[in-house]
N, C-alpha and C. Protein backbone atom coordinates (compact mmCIF):
# COMPACT_ATOMS: atom_id res chain seq x y z
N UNK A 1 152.82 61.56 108.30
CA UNK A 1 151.80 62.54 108.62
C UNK A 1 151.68 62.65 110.12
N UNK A 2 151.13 63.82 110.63
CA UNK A 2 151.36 63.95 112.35
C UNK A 2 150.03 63.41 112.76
N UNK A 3 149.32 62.94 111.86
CA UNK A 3 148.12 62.12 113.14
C UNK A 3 148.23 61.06 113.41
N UNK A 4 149.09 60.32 112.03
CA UNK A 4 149.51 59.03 111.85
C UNK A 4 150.23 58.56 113.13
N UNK A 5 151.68 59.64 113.45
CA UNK A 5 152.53 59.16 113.72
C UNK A 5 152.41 59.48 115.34
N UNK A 6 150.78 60.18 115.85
CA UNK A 6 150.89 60.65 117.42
C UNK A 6 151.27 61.82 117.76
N UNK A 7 151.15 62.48 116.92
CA UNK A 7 151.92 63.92 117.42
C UNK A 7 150.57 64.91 117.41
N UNK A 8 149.50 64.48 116.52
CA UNK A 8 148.73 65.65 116.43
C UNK A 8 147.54 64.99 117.54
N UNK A 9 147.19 65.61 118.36
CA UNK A 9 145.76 65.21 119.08
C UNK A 9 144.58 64.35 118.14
N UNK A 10 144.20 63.60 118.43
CA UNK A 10 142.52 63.12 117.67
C UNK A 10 141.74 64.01 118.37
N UNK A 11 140.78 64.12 117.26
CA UNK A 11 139.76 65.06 117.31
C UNK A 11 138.23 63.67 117.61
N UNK A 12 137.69 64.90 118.74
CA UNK A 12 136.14 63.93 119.04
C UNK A 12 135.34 64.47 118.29
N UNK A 13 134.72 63.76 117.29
CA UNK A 13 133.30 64.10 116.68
C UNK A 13 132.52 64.23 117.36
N UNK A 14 132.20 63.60 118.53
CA UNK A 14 130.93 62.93 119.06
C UNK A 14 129.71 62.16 118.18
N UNK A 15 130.43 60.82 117.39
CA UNK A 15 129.48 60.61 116.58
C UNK A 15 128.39 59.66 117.26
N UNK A 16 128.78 59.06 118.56
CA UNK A 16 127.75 58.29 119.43
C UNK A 16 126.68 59.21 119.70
N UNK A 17 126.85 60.79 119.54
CA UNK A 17 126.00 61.93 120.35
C UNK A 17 124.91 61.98 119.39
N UNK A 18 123.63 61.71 119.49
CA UNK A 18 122.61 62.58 118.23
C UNK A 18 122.44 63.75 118.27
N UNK A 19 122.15 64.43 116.88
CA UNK A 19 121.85 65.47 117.33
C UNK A 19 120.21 66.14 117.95
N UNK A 20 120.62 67.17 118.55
CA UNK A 20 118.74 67.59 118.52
C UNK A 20 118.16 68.33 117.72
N UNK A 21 117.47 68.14 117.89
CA UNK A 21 116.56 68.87 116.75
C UNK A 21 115.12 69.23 117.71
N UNK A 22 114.71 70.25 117.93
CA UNK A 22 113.69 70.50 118.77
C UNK A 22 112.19 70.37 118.11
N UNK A 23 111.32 70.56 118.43
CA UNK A 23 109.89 70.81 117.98
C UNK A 23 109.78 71.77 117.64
N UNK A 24 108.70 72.42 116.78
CA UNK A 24 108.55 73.44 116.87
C UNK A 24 106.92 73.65 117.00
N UNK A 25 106.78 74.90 117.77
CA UNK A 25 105.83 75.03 119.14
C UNK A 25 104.65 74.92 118.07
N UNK A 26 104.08 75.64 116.88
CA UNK A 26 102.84 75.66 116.38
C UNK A 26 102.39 74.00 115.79
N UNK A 27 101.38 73.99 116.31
CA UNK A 27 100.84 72.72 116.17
C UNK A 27 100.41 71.87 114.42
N UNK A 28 101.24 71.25 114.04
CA UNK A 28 100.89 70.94 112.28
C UNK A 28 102.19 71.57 111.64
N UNK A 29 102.94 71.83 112.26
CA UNK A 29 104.17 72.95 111.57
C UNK A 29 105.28 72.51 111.85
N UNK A 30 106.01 71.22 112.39
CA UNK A 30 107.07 70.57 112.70
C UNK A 30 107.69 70.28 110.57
N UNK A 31 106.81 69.51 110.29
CA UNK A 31 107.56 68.79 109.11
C UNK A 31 108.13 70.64 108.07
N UNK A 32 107.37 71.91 108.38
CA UNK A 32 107.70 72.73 107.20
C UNK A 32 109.20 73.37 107.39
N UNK A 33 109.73 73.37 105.98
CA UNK A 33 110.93 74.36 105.91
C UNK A 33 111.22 75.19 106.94
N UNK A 34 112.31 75.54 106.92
CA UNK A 34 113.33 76.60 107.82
C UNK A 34 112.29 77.81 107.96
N UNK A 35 112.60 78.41 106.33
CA UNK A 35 111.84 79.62 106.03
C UNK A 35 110.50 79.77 106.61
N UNK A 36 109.96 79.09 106.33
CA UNK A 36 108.06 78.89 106.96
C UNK A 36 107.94 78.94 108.30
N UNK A 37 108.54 78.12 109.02
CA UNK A 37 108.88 78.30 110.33
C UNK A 37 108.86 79.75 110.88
N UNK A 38 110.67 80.11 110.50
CA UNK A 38 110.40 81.39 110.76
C UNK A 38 110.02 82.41 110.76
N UNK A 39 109.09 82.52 109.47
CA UNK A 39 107.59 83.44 109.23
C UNK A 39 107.04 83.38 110.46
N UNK A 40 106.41 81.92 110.48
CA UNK A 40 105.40 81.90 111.49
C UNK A 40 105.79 81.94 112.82
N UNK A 41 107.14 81.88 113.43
CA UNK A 41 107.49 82.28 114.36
C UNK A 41 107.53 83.72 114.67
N UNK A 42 107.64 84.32 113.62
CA UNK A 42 107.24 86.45 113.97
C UNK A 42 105.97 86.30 114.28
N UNK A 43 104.85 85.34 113.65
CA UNK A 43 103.69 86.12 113.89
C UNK A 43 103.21 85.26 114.89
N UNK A 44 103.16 84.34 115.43
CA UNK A 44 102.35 83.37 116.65
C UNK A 44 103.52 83.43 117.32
N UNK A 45 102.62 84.05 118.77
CA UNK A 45 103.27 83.55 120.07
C UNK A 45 103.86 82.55 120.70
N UNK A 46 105.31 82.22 120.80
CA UNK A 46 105.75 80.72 120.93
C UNK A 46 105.42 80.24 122.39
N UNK A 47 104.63 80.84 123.50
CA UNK A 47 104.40 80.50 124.69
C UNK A 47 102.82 79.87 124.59
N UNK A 48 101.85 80.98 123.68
CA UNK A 48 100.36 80.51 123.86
C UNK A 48 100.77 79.80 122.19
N UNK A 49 100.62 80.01 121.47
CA UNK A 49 101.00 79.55 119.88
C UNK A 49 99.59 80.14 119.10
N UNK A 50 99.02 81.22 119.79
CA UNK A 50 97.82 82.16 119.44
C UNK A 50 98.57 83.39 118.38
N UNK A 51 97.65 83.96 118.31
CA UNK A 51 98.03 85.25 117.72
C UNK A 51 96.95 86.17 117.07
N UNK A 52 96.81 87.44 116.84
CA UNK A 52 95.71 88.53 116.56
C UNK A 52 96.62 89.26 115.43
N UNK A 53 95.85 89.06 114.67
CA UNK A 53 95.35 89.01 113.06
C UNK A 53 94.93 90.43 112.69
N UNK A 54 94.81 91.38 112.15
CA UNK A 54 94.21 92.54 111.83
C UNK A 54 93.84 92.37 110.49
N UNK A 55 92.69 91.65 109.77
CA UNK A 55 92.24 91.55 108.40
C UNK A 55 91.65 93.02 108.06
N UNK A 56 92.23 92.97 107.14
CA UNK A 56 91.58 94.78 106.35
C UNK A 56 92.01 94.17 104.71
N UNK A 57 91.89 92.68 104.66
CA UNK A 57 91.54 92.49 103.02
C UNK A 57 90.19 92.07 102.53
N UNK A 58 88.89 92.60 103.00
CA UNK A 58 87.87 92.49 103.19
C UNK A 58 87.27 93.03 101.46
N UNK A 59 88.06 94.19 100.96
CA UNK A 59 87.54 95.19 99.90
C UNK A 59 88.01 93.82 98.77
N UNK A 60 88.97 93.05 98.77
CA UNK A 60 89.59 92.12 97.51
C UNK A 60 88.07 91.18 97.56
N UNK A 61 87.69 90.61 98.23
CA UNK A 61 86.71 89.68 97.56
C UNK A 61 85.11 90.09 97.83
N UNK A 62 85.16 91.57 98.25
CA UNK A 62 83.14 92.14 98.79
C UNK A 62 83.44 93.03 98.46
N UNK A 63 84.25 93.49 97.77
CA UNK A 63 84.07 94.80 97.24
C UNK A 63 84.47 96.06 98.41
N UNK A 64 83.78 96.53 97.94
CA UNK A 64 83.78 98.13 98.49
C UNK A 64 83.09 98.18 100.33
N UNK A 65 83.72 98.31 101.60
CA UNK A 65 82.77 97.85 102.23
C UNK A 65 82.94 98.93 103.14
N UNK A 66 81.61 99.12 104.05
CA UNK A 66 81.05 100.38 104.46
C UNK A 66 82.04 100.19 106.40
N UNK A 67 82.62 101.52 106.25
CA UNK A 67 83.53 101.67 107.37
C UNK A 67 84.95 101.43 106.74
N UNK A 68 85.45 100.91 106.03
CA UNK A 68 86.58 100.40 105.44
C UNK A 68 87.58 101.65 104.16
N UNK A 69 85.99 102.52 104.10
CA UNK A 69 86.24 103.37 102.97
C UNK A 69 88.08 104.28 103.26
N UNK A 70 88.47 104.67 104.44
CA UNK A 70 89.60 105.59 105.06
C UNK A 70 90.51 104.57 106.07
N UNK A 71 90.91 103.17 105.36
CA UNK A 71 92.31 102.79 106.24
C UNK A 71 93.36 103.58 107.16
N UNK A 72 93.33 104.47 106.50
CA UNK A 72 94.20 105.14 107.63
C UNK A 72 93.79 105.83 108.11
N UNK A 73 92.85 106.13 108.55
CA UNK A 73 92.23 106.98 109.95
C UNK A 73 91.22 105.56 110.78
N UNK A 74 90.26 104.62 109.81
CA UNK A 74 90.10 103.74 110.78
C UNK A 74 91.27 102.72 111.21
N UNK A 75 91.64 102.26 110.64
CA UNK A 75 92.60 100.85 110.41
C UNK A 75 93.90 101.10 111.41
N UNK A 76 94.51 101.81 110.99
CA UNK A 76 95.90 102.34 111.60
C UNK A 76 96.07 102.31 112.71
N UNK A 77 94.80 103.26 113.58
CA UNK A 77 95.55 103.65 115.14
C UNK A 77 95.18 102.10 115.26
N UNK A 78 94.45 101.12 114.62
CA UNK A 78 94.46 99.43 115.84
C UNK A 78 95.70 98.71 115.83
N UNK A 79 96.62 99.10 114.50
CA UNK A 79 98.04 98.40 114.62
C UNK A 79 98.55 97.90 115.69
N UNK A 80 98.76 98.74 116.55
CA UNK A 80 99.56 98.85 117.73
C UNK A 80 99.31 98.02 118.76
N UNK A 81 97.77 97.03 118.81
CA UNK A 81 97.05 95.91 118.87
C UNK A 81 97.12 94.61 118.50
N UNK A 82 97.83 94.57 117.18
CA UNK A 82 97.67 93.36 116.69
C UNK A 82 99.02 92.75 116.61
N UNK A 83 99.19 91.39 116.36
CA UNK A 83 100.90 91.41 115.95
C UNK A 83 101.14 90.91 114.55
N UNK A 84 100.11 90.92 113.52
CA UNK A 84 100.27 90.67 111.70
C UNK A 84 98.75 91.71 111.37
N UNK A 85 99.46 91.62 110.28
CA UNK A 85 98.47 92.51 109.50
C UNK A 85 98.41 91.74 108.43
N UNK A 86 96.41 91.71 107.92
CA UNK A 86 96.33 90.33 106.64
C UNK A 86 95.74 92.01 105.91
N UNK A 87 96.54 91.97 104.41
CA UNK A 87 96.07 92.78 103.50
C UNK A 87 96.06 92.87 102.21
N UNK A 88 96.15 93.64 101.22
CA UNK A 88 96.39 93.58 100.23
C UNK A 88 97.19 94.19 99.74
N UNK A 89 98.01 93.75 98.56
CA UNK A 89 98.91 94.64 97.90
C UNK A 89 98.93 96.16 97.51
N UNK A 90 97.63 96.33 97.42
CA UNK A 90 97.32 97.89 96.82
C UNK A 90 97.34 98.70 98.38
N UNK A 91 96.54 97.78 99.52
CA UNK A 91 96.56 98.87 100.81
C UNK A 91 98.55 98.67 101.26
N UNK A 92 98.82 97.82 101.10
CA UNK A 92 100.40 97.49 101.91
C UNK A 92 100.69 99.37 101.11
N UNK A 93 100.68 99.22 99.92
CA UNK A 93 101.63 100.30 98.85
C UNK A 93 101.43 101.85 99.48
N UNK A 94 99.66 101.49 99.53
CA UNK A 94 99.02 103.03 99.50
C UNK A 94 99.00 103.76 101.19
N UNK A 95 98.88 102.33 102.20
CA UNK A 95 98.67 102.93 103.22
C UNK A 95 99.24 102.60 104.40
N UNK A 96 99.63 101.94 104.22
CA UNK A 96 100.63 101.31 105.14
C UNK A 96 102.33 101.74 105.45
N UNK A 97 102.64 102.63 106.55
CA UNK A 97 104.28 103.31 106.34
C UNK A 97 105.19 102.12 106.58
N UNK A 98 106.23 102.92 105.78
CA UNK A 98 107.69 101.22 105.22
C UNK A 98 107.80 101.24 106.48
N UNK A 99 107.94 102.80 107.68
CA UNK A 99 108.67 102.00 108.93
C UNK A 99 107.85 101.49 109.96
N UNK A 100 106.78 100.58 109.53
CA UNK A 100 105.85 99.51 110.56
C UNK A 100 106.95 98.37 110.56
N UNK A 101 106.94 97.83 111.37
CA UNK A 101 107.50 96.66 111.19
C UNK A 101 107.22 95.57 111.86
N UNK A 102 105.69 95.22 111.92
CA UNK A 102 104.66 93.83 111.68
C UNK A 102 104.60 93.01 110.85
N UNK A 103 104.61 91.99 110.97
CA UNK A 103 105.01 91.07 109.51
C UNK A 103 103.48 91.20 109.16
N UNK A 104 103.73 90.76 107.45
CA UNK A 104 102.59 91.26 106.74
C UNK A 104 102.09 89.74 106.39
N UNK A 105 100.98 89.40 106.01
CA UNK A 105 100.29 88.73 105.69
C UNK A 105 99.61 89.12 104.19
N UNK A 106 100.00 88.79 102.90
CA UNK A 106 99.69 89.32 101.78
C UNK A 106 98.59 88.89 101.11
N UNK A 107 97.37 89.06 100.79
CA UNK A 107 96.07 88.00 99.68
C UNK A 107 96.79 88.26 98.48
N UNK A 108 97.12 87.39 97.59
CA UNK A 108 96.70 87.69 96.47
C UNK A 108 96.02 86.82 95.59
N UNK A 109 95.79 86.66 94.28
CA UNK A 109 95.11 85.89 93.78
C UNK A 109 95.98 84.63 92.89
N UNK A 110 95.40 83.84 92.94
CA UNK A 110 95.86 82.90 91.99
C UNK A 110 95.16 82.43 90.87
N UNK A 111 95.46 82.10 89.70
CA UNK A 111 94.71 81.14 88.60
C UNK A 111 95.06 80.59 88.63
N UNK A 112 93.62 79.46 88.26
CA UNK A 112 93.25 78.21 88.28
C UNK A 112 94.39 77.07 87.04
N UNK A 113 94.87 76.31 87.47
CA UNK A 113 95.71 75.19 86.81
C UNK A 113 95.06 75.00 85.45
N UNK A 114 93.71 74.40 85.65
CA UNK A 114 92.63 74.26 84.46
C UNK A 114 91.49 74.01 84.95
N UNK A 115 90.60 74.03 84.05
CA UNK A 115 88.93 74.48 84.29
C UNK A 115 88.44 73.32 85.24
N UNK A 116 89.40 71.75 85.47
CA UNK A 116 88.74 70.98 86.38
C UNK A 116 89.11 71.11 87.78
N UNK A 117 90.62 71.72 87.80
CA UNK A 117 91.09 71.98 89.18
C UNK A 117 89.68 72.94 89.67
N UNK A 118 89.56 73.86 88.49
CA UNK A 118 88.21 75.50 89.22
C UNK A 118 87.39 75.29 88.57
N UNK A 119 85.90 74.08 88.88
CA UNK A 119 85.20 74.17 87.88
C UNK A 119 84.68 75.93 87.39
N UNK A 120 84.61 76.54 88.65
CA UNK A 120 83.82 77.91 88.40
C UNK A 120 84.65 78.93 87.72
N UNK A 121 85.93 78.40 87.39
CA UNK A 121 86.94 79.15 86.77
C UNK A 121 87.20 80.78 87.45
N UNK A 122 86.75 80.58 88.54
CA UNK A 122 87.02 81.86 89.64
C UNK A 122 88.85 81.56 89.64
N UNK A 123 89.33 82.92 90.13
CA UNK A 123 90.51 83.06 91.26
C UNK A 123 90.83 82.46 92.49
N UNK A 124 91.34 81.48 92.52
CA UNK A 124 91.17 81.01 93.53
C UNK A 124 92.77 81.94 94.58
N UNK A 125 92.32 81.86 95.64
CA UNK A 125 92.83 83.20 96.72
C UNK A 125 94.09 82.25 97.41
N UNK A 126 94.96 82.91 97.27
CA UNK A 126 96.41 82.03 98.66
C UNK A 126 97.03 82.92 98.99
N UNK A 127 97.77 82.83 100.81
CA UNK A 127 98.73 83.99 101.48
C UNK A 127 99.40 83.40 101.03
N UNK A 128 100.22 84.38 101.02
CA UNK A 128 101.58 84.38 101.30
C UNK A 128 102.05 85.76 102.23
N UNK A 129 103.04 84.72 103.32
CA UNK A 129 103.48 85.67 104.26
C UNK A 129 104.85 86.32 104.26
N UNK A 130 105.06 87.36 104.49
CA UNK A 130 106.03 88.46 104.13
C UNK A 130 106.54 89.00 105.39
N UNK A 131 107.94 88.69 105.35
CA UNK A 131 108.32 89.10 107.48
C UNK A 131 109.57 89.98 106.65
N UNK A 132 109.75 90.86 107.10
CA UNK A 132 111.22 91.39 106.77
C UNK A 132 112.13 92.13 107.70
């Protein structure tokens, strides 16, 4: 064989070298997945590790609420302000155009495991974030 016999070069692994592996800038967010990461890297600033939020899922758990009634004449022109948008499935569908391209922040609801996880047997509420 030619590595055997000196003819082919050895190859350096560098296995004395570690590798790196960096931090990652949001604070509590080192140990999560690839994926999670890079969600949250669209929406927080990797210099301040801040970020501005535009909640307009206010109608999912109060109902009906006064100013909120016309998303897209109030809601809309602030886009251009924020860098995520927290909403709901029905406003993403109804009012929101496909070509925004802010990562979304989704409410939706969850049920309860069983009646001791929720004694109140409410919905209990979790994001999930949506970058595309």
């Amino acid at each position: 064989m030619a590595d055997l016999d000196g003819v082919k070069e050895a190859k350096n692994f560098h296995a004395g070298v570690p590798q790196k592996s960096e931090g990652f800038f949001l604070k509590g967010s080192n140990s999560l997945d690839w994926g999670m990461k890079n969600r949250l890297a669209r929406i927080f600033n990797p210099q301040s590790g801040n970020t501005v939020m535009l909640a307009v899922d206010h109608g999912y758990f109060q109902g009906p609420t006064t100013g909120l009634e016309r998303i897209d004449l109030d809601i809309l022109p602030l886009v251009p302000y924020a860098d995520t948008l927290m909403l709901t499935r029905g406003i993403l569908r109804s009012i929101v155009p496909p070509s925004m391209t802010l990562p979304i922040v989704i409410r939706r609801p969850v049920a309860p495991v069983s009646s001791r996880s929720c004694p109140t047997k409410k919905l209990r509420l979790r994001w999930r974030i949506r970058s595309d």
